[in-house]
C-alpha atoms as a PDB file:
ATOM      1  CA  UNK A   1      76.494  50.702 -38.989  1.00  0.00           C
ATOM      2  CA  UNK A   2      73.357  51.465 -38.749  1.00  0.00           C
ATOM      3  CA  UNK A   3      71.667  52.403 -35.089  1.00  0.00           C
ATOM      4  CA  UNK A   4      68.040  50.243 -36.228  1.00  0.00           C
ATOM      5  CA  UNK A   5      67.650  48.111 -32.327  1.00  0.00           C
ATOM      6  CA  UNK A   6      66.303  45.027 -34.370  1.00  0.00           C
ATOM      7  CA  UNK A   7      69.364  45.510 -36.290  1.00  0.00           C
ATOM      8  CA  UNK A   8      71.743  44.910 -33.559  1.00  0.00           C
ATOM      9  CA  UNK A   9      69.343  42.730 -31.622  1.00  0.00           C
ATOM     10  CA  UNK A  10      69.361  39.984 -34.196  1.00  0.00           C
ATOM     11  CA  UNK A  11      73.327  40.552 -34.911  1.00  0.00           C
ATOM     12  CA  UNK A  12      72.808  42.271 -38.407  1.00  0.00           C
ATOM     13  CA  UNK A  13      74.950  43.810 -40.213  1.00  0.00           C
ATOM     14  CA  UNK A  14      73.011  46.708 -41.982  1.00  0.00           C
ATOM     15  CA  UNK A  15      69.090  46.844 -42.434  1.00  0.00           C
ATOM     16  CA  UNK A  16      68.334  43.593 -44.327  1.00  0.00           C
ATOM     17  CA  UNK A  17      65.381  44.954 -46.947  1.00  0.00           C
ATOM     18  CA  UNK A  18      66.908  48.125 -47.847  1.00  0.00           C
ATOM     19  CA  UNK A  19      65.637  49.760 -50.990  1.00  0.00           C
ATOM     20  CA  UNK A  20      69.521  50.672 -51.719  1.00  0.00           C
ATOM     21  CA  UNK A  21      70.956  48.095 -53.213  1.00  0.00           C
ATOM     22  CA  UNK A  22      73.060  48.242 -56.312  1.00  0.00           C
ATOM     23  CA  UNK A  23      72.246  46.350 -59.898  1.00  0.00           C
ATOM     24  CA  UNK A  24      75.064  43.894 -59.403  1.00  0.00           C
ATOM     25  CA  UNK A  25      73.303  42.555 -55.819  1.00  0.00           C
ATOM     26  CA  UNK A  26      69.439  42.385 -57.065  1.00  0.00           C
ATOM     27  CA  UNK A  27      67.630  38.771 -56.236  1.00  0.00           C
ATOM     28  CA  UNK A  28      65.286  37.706 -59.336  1.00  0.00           C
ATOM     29  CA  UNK A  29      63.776  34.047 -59.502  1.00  0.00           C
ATOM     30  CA  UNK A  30      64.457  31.472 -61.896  1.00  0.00           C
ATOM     31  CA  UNK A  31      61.629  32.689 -63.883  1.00  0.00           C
ATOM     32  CA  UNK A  32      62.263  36.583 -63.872  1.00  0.00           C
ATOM     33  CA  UNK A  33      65.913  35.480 -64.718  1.00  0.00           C
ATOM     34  CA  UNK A  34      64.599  33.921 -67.499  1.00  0.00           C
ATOM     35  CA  UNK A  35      62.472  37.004 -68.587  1.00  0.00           C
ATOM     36  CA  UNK A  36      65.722  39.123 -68.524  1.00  0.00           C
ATOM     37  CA  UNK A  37      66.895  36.491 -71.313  1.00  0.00           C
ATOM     38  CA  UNK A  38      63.559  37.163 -73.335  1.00  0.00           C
ATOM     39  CA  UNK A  39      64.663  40.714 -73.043  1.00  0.00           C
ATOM     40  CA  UNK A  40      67.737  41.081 -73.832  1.00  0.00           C
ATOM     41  CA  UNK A  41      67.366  38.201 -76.866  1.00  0.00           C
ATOM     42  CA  UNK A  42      64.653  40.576 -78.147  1.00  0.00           C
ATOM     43  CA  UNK A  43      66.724  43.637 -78.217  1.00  0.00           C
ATOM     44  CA  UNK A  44      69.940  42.408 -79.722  1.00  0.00           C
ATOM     45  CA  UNK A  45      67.447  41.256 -82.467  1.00  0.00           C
ATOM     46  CA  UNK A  46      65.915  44.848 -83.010  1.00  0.00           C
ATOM     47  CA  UNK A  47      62.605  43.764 -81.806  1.00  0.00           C
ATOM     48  CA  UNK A  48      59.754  46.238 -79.646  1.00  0.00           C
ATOM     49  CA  UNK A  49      59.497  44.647 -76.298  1.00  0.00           C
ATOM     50  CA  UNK A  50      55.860  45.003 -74.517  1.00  0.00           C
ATOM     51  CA  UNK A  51      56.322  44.105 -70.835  1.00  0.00           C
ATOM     52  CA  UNK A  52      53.854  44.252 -68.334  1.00  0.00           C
ATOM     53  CA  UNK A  53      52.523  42.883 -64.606  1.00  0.00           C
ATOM     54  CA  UNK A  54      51.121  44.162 -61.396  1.00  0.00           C
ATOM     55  CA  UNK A  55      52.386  46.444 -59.013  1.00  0.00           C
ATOM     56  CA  UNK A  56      55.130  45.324 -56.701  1.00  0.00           C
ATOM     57  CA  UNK A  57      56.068  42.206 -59.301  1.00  0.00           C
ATOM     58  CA  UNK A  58      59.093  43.340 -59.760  1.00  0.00           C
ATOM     59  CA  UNK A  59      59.193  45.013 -62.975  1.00  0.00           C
ATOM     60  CA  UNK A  60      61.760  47.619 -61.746  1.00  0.00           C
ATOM     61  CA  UNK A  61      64.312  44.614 -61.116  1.00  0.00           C
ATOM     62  CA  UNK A  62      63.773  43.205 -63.888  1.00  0.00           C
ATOM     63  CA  UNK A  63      64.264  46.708 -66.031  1.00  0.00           C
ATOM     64  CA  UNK A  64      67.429  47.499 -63.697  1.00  0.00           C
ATOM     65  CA  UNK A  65      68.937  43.426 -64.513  1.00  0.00           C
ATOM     66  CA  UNK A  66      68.089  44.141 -68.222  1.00  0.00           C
ATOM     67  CA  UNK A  67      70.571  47.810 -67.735  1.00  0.00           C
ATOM     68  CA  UNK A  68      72.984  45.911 -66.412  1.00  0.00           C
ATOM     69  CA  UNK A  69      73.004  42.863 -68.576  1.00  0.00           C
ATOM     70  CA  UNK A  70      73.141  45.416 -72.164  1.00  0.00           C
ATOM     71  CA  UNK A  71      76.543  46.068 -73.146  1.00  0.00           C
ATOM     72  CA  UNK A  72      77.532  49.902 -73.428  1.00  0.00           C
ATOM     73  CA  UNK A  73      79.802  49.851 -76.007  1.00  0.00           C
ATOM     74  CA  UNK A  74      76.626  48.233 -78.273  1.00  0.00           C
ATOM     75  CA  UNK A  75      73.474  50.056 -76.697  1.00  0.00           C
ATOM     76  CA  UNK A  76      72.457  52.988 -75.647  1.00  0.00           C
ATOM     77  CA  UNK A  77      69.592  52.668 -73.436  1.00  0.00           C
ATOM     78  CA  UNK A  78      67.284  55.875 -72.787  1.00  0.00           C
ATOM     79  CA  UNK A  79      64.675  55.399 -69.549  1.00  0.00           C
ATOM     80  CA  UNK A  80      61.660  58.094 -69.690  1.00  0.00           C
ATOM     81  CA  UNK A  81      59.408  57.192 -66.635  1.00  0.00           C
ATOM     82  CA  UNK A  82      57.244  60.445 -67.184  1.00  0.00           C
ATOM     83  CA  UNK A  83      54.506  58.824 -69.104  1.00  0.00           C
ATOM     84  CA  UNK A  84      51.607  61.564 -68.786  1.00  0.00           C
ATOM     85  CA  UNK A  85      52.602  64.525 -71.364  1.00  0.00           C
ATOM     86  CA  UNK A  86      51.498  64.919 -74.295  1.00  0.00           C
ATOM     87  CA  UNK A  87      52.687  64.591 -77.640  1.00  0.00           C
ATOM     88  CA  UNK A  88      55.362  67.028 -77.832  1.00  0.00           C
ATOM     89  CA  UNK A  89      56.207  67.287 -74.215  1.00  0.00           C
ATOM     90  CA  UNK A  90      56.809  63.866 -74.335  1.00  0.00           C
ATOM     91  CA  UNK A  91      59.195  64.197 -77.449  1.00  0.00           C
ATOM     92  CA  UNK A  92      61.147  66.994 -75.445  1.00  0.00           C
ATOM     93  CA  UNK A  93      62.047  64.743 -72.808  1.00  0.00           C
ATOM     94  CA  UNK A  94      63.053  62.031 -74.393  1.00  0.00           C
ATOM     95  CA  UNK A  95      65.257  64.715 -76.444  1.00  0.00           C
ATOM     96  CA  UNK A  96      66.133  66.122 -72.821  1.00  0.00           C
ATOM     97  CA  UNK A  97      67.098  62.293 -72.071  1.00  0.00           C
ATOM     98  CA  UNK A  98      69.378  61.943 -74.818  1.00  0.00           C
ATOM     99  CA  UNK A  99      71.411  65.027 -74.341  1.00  0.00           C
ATOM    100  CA  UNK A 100      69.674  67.103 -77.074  1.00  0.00           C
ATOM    101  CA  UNK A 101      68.205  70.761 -77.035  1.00  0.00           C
ATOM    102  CA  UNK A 102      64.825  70.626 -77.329  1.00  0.00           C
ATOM    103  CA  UNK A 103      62.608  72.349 -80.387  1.00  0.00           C
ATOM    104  CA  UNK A 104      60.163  74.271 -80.049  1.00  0.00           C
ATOM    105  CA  UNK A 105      57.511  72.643 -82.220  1.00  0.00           C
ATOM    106  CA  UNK A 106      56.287  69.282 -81.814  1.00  0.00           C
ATOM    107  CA  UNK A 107      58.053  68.768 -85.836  1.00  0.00           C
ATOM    108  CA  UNK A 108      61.226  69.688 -84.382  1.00  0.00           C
ATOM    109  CA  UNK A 109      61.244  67.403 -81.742  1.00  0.00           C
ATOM    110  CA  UNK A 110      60.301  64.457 -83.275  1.00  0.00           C
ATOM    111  CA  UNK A 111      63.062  65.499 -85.632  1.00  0.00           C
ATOM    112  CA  UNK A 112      65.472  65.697 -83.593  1.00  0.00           C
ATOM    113  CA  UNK A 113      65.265  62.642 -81.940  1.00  0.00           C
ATOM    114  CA  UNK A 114      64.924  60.459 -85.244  1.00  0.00           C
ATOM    115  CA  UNK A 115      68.266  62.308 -86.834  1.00  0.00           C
ATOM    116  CA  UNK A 116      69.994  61.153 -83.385  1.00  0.00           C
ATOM    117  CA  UNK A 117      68.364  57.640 -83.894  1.00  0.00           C
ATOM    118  CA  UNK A 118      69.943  57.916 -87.453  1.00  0.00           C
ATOM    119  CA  UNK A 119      73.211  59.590 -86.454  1.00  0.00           C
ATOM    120  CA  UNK A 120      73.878  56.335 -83.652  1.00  0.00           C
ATOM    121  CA  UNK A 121      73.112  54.050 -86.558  1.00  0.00           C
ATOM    122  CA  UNK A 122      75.729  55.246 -88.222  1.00  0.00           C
ATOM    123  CA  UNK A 123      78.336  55.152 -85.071  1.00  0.00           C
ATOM    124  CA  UNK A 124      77.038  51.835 -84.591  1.00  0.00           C
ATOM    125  CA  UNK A 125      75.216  52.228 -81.780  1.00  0.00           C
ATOM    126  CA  UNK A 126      71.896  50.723 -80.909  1.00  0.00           C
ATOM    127  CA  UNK A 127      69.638  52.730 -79.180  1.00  0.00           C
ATOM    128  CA  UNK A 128      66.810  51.594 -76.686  1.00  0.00           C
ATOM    129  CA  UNK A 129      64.161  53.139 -75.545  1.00  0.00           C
ATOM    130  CA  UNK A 130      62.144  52.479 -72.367  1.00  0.00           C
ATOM    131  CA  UNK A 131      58.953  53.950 -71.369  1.00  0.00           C
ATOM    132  CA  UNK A 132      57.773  52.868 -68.189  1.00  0.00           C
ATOM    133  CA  UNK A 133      54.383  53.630 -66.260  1.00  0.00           C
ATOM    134  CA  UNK A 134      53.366  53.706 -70.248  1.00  0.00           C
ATOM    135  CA  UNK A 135      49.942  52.746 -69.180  1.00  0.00           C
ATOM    136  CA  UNK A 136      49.239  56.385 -68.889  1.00  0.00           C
ATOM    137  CA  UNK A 137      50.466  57.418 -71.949  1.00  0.00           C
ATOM    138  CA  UNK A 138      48.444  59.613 -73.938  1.00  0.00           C
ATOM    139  CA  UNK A 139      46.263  58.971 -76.612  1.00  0.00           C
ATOM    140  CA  UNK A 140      47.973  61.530 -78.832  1.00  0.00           C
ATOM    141  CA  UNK A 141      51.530  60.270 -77.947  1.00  0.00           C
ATOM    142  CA  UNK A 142      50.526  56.071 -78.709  1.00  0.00           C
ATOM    143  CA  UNK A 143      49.157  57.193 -81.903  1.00  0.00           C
ATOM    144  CA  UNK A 144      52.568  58.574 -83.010  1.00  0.00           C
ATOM    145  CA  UNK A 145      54.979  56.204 -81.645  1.00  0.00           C
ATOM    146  CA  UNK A 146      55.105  53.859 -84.526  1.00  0.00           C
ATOM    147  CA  UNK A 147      56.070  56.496 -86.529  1.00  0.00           C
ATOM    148  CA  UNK A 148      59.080  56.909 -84.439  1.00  0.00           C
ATOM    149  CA  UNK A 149      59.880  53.399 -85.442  1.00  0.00           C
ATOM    150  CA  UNK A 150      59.627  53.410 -88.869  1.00  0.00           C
ATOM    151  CA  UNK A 151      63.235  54.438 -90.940  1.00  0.00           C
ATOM    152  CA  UNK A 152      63.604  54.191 -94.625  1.00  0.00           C
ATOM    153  CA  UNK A 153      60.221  52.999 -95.718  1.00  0.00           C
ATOM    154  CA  UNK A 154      59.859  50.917 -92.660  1.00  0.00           C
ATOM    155  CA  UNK A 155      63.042  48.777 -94.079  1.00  0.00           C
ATOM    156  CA  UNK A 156      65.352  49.176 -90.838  1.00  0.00           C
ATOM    157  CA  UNK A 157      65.173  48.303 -87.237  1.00  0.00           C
ATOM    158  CA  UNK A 158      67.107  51.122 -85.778  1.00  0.00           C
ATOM    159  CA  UNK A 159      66.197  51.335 -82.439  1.00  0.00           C
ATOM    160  CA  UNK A 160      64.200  48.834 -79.508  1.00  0.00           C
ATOM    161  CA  UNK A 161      61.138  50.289 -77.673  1.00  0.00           C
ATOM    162  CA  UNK A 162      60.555  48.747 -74.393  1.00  0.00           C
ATOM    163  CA  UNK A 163      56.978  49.749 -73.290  1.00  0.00           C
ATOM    164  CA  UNK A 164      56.719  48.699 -69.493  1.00  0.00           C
ATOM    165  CA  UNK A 165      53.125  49.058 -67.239  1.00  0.00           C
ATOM    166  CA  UNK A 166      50.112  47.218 -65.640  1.00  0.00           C
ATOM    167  CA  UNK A 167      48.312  44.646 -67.601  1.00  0.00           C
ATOM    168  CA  UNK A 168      46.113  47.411 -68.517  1.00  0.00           C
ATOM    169  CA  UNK A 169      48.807  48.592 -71.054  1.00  0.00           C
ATOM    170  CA  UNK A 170      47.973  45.763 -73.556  1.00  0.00           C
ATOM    171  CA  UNK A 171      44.491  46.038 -73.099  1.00  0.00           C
ATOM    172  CA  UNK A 172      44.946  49.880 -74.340  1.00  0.00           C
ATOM    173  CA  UNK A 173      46.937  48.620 -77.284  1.00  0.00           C
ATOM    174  CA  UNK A 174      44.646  45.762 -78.473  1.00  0.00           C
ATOM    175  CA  UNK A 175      41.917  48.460 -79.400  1.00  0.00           C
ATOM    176  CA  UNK A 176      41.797  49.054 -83.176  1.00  0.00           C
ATOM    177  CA  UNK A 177      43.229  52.446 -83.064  1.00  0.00           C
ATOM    178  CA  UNK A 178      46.376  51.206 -81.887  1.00  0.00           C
ATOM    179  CA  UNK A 179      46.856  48.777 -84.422  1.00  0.00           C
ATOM    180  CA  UNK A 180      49.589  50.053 -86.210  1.00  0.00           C
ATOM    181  CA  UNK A 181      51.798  50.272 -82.920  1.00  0.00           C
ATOM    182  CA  UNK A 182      50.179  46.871 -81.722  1.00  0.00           C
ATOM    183  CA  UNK A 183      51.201  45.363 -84.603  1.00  0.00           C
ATOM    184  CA  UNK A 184      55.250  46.474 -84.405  1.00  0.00           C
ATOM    185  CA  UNK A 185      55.485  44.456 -81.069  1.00  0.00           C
ATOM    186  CA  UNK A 186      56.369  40.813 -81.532  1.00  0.00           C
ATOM    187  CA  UNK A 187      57.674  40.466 -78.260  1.00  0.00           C
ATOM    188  CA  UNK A 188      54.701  40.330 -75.572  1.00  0.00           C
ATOM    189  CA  UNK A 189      55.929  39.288 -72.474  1.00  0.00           C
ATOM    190  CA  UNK A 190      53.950  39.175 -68.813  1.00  0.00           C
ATOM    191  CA  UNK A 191      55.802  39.332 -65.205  1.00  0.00           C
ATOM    192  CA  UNK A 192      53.915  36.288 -63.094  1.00  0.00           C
ATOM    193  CA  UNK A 193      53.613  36.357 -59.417  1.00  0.00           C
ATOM    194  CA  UNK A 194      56.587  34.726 -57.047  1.00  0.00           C
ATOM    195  CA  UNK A 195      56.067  31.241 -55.318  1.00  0.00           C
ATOM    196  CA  UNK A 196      55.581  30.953 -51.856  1.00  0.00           C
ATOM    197  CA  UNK A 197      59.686  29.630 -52.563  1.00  0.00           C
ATOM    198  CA  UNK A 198      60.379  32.406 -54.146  1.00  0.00           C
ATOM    199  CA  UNK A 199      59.278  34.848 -51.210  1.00  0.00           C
ATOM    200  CA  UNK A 200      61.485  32.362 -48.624  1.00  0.00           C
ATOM    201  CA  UNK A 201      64.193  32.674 -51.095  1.00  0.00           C
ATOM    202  CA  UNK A 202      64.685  35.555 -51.329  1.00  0.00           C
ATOM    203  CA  UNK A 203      64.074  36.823 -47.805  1.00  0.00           C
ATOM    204  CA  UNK A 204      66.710  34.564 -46.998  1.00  0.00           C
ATOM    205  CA  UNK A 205      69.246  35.900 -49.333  1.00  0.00           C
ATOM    206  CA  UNK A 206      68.400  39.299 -48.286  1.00  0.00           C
ATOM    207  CA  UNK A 207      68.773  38.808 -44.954  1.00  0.00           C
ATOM    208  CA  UNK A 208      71.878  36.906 -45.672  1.00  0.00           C
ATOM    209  CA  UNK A 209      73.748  40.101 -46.672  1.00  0.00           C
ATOM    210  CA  UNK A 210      72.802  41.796 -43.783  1.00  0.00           C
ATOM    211  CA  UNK A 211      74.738  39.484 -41.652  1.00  0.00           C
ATOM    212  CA  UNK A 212      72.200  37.004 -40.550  1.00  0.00           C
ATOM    213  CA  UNK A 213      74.086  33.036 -40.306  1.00  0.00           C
ATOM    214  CA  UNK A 214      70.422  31.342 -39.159  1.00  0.00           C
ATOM    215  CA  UNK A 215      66.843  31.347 -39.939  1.00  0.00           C
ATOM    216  CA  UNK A 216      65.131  34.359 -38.640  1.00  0.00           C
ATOM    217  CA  UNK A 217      61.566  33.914 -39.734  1.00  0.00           C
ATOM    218  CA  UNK A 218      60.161  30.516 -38.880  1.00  0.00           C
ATOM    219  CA  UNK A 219      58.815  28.228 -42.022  1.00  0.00           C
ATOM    220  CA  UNK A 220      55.312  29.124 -41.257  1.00  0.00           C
ATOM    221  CA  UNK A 221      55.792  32.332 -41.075  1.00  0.00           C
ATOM    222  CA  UNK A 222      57.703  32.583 -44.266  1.00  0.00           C
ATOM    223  CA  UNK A 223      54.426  31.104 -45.896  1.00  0.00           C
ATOM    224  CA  UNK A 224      52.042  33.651 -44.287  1.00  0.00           C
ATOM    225  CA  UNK A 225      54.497  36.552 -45.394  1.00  0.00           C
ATOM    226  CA  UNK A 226      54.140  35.289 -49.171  1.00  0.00           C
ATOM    227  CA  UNK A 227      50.056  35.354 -48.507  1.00  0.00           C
ATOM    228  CA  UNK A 228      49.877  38.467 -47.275  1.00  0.00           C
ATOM    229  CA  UNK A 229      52.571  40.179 -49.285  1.00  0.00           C
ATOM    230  CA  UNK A 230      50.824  39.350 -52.362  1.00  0.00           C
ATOM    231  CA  UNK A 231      54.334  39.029 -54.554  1.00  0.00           C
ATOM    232  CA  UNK A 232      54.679  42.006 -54.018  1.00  0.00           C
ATOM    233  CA  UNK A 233      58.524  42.295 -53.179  1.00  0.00           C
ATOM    234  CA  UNK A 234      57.698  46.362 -51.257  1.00  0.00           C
ATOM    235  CA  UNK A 235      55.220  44.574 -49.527  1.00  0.00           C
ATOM    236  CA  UNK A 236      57.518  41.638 -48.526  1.00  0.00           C
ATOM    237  CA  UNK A 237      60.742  44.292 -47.272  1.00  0.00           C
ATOM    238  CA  UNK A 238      57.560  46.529 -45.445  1.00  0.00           C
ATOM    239  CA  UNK A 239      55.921  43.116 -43.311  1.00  0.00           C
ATOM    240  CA  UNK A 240      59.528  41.609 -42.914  1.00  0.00           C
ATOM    241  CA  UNK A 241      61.210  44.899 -41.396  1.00  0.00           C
ATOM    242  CA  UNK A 242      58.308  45.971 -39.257  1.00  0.00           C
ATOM    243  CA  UNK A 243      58.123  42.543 -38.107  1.00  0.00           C
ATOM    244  CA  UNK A 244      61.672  41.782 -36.944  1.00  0.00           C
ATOM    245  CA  UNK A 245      61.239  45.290 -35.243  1.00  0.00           C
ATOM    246  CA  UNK A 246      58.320  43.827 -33.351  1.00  0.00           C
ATOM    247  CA  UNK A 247      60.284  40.517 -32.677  1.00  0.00           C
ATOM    248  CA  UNK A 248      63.106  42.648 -31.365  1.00  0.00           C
ATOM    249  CA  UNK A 249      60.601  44.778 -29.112  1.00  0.00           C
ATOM    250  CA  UNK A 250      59.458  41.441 -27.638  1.00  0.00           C
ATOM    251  CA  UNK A 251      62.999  40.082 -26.866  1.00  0.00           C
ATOM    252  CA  UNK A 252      62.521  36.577 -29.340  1.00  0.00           C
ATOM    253  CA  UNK A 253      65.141  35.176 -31.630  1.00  0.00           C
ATOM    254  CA  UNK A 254      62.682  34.495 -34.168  1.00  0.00           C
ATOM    255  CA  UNK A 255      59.692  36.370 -36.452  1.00  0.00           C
ATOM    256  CA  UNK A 256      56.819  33.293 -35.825  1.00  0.00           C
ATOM    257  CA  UNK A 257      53.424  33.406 -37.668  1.00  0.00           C
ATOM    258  CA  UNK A 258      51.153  34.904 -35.223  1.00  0.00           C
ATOM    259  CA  UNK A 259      53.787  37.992 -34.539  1.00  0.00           C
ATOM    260  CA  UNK A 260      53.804  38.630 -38.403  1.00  0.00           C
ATOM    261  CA  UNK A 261      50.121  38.251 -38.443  1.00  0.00           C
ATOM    262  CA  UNK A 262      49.350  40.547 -35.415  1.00  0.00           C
ATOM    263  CA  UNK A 263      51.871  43.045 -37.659  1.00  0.00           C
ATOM    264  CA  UNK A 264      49.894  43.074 -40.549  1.00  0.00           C
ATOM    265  CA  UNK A 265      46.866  43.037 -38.742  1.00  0.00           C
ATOM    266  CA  UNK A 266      45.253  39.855 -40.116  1.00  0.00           C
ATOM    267  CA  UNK A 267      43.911  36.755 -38.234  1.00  0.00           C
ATOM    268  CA  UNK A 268      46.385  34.053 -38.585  1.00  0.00           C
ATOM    269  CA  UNK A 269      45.198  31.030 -40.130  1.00  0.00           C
ATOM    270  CA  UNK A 270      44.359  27.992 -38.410  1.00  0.00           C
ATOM    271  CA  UNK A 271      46.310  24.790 -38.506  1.00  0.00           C
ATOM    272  CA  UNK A 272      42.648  22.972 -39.930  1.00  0.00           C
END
């Protein structure tokens, strides 16, 4: 158990926003449930998947509920989150990723990761590919990539590419010169900011696990978390920790607005 004082001072079990917490046990919404869906209908039908949002939205739950929700036996999904080499560097790791020796030359590379793409087809395997942070790809490597998806004469859909990043990612691939990627990727989907139920929801839940049998954080205070957090789920376990640490300090039973506001160093808004 851990030795945390709020921990024990508010009868916990083990710290409540923890960033360790297996696939099985993440919280998503209603709606990023329903995203998952999107996802996973798009990649059982052999589709490119564009995905993006703003930090702290929750695009890594989403992308760890997709893993979990893809059957093995079927798929074979690849995560690169090094998005900044170029061409060939980026080739090697993705061959690095999928158990193959690397080439030398950029030819070779991109070889050898289309004869595996081939070589699963035949095994009947389905491999996908996710790139996140692929707002910084490079120029060189987004020209190539649709080249990567095209098999005999563009007639077969042999693999899924999942390109995950900030809302600046489409932006990059609207411009004309990335047409022929653009183009590829039917499935265009965008990760919307929680609800002020949402953020309550799930700060419940997680402090649920951790042992809690009451409310912690009163109702107001719930709704100021959700303003200042920004949906941001990082910012919502950073406020909520440091401020049942504070409430501990203080010797009270319960997180209440002006204590979270004092935390995150904001005025707390007036009842007007």
């Amino acid at each position: 158990m851990t030795t945390e004082p709020f921990v024990r001072a508010f009868g916990l079990t083990a710290l409540p926003f923890s960033k360790e917490i297996s696939d099985s046990e993440l919280w998503l919404p209603p709606s990023k449930q329903a995203l998952v869906d999107e996802l996973c209908e798009a990649v059982e039908q052999r589709a490119q998947v564009l995905l993006v949002g703003e930090p702290g939205v929750g695009k890594t739950c989403v992308l760890r509920a997709l893993r979990l929700r893809l059957p093995p036996p079927a798929f074979r999904l690849t995560y690169c989150h090094n998005a900044t080499l170029g061409r060939r560097d980026f080739y090697r790791q993705l061959c690095v990723a999928l158990g193959l020796t690397p080439a030398a030359t950029a030819a070779g590379v991109f070889y050898a990761v289309s004869a595996h793409v081939e070589t699963l087809s035949r095994e009947r395997l389905y491999p996908v590919f996710l790139l996140d942070e692929a707002h910084l790809l490079h120029q060189d490597t987004l020209n190539h990539l649709h080249v990567l998806l095209n098999y005999e004469w563009d007639s077969r859909a042999l693999l899924s590419l999942l390109l995950v990043g900030l809302p600046e990612l489409k932006d990059r691939l609207e411009l004309r010169k990335n047409r022929s990627l653009y183009s590829r990727i039917h499935c265009r989907l965008t990760i919307e900011p929680m609800t002020a139920d949402d953020t309550a929801d799930y700060v419940r839940l997680r402090l649920g696990r951790a042992g809690s049998d009451r409310e912690l954080f009163t109702p107001d205070a719930l709704t100021l978390l959700h303003q200042l957090a920004g949906s941001s789920l990082r910012e919502i376990d950073r406020v909520a920790t440091a401020s049942l640490r504070e409430a501990a300090r203080r010797k009270k039973k319960l997180v209440e607005r002006d204590l979270l506001a004092r935390i995150a160093g904001e005025p707390p808004p007036s009842d007007a």
